[in-house]
C-alpha atoms as a PDB file:
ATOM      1  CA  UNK A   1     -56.908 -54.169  14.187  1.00  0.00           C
ATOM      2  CA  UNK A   2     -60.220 -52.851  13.538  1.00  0.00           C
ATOM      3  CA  UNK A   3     -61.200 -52.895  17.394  1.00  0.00           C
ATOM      4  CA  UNK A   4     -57.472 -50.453  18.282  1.00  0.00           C
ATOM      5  CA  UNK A   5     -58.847 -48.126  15.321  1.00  0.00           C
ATOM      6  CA  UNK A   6     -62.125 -47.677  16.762  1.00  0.00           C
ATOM      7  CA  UNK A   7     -61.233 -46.859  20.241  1.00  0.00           C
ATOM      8  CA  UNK A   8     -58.540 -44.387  19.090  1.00  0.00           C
ATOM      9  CA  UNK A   9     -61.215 -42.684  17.364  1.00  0.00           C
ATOM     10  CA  UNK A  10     -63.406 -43.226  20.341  1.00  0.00           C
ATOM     11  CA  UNK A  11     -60.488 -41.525  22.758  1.00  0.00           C
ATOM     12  CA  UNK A  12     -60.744 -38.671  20.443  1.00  0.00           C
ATOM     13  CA  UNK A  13     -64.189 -37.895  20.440  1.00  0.00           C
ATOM     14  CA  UNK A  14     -64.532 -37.982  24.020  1.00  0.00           C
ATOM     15  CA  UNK A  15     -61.508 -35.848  24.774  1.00  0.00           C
ATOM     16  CA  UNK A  16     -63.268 -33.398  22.381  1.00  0.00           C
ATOM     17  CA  UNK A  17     -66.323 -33.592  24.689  1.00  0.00           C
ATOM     18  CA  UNK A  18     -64.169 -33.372  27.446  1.00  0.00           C
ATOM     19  CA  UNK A  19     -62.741 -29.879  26.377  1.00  0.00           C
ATOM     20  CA  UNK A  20     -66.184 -29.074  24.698  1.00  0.00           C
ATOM     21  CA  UNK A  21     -67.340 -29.137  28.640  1.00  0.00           C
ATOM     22  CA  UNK A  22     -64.710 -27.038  30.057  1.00  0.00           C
ATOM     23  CA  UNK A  23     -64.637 -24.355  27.824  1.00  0.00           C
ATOM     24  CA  UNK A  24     -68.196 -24.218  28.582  1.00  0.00           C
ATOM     25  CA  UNK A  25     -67.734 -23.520  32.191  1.00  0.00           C
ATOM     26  CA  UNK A  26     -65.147 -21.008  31.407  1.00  0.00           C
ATOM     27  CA  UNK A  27     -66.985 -19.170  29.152  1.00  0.00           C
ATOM     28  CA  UNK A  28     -70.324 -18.743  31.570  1.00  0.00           C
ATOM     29  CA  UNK A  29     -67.812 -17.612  34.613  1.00  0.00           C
ATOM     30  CA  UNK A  30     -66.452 -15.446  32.310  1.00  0.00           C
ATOM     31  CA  UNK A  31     -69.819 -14.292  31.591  1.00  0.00           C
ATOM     32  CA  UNK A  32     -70.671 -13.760  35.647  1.00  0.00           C
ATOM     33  CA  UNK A  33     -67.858 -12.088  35.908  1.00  0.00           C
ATOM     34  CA  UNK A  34     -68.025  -9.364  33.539  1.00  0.00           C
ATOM     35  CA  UNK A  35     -71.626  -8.868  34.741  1.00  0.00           C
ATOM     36  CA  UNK A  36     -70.523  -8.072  38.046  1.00  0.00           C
ATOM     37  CA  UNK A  37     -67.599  -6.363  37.370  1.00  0.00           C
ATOM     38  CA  UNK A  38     -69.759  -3.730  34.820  1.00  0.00           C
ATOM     39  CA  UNK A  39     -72.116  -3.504  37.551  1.00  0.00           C
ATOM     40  CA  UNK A  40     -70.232  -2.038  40.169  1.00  0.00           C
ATOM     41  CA  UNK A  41     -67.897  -0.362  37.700  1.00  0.00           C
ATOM     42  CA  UNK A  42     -71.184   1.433  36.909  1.00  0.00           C
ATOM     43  CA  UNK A  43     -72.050   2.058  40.686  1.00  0.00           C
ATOM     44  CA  UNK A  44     -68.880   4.120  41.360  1.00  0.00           C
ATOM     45  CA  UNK A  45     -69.338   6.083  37.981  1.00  0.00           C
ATOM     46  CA  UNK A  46     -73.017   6.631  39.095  1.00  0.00           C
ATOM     47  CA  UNK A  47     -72.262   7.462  42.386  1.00  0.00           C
ATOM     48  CA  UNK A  48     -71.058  11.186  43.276  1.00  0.00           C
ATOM     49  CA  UNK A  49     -68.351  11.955  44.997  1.00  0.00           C
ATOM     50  CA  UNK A  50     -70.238  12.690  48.528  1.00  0.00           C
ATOM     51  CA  UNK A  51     -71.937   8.900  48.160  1.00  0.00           C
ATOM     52  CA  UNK A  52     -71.222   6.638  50.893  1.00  0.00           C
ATOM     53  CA  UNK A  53     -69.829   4.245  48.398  1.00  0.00           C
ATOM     54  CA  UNK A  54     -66.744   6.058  48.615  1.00  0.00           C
ATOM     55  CA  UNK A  55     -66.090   5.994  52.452  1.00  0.00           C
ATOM     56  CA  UNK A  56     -64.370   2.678  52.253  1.00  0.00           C
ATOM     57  CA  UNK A  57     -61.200   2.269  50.527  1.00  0.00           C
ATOM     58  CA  UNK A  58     -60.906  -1.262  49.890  1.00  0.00           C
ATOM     59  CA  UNK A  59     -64.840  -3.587  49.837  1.00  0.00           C
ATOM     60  CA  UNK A  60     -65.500  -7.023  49.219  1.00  0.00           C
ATOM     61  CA  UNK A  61     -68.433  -9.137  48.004  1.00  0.00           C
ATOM     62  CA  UNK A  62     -69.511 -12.493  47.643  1.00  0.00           C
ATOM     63  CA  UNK A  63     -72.389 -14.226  44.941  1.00  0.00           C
ATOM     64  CA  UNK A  64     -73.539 -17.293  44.198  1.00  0.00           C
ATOM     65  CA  UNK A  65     -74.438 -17.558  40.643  1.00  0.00           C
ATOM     66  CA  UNK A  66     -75.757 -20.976  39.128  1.00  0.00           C
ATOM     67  CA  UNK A  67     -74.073 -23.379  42.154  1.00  0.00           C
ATOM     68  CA  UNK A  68     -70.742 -21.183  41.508  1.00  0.00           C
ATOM     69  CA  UNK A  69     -69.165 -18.949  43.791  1.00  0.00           C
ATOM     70  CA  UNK A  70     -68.060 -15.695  42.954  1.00  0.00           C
ATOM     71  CA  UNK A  71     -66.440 -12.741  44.814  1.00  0.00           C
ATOM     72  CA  UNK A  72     -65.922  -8.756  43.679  1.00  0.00           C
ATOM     73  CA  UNK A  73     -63.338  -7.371  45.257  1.00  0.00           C
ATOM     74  CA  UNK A  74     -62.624  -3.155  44.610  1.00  0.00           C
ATOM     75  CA  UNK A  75     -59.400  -0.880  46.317  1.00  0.00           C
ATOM     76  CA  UNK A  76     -60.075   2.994  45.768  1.00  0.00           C
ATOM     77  CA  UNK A  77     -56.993   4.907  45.800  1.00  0.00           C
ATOM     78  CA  UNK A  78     -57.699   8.857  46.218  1.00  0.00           C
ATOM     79  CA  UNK A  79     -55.796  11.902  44.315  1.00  0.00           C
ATOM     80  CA  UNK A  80     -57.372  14.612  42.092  1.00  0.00           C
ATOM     81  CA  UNK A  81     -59.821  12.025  40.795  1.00  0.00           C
ATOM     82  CA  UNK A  82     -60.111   8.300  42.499  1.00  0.00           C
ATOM     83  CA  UNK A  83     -58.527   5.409  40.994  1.00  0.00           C
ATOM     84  CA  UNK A  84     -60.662   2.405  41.404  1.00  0.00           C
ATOM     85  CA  UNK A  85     -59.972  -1.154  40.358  1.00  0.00           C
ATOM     86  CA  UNK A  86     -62.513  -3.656  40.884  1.00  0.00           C
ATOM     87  CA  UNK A  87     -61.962  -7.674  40.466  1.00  0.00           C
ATOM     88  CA  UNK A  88     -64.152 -10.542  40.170  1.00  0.00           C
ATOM     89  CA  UNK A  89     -62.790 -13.969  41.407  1.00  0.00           C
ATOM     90  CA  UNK A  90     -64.149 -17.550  40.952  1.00  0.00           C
ATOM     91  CA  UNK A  91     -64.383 -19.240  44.208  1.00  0.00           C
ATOM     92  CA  UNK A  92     -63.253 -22.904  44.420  1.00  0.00           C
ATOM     93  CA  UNK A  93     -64.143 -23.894  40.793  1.00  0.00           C
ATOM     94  CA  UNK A  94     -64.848 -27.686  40.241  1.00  0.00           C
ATOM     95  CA  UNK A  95     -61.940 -27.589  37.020  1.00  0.00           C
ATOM     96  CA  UNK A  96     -59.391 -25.431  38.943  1.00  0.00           C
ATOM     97  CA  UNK A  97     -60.034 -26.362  42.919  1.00  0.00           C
ATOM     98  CA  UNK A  98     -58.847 -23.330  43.545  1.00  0.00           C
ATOM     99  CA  UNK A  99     -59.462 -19.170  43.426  1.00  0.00           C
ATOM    100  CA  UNK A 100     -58.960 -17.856  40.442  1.00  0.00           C
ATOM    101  CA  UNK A 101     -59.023 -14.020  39.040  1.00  0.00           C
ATOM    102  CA  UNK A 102     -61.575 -13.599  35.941  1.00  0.00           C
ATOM    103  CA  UNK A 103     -61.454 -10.483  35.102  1.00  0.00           C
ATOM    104  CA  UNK A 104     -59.983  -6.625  36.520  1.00  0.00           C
ATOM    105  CA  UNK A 105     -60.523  -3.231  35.431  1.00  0.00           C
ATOM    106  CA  UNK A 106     -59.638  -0.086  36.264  1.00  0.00           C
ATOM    107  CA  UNK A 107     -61.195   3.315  36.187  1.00  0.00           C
ATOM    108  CA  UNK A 108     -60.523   6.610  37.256  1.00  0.00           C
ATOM    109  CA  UNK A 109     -63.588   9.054  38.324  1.00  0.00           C
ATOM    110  CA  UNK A 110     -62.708  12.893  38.713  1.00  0.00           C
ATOM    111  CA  UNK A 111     -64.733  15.725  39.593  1.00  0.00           C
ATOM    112  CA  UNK A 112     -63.472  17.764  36.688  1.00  0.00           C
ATOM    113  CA  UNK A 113     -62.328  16.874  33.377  1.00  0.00           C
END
């Protein structure tokens, strides 16, 4: 009796530990992935108009951060200012096994206001 107690109790710690670990890994992609989506948010709003960072309309990149791989992907869509939406992936994760989206955003940059 006392031997069934203990290991349900023993179950339940290490399924804590268990989830312990993978919110751990979530949270430091997340992490990653807002650092490199500010970053090149922060290029294009930089970047003028005339910068060769505009020529292409869609661009992709690819990090390794930490054993992890990451990529940033970014479509520009023209008009009276450029719409640009930039989004970081997680490559292959150990957890997931497979690519998944961490984080998008969207800005517009205009020549006028």
């Amino acid at each position: 009796m006392t031997a069934g107690i203990l290991m349900c109790g023993l179950v339940a710690v290490a399924s804590v530990f268990s989830f312990a670990i993978r919110a751990n890994a979530t949270n430091r992609q997340m992490a990653v992935g807002t650092t490199l989506l500010y970053d090149k948010v922060e290029a294009f709003r930089s970047a003028s108009l005339e910068d060769p960072i505009w020529l292409s309309a869609n661009g992709a990149e690819h990090f390794v951060v930490d054993g992890q791989r990451y990529s940033r992907e970014w479509v520009i869509e023209s008009g009276v200012g450029k719409t640009v939406t930039v989004i970081v992936y997680s490559e292959h994760t150990a957890l997931t096994r497979r690519r998944s989206e961490l984080i998008r955003a969207t800005t517009i940059v205009s020549p006028t206001f």
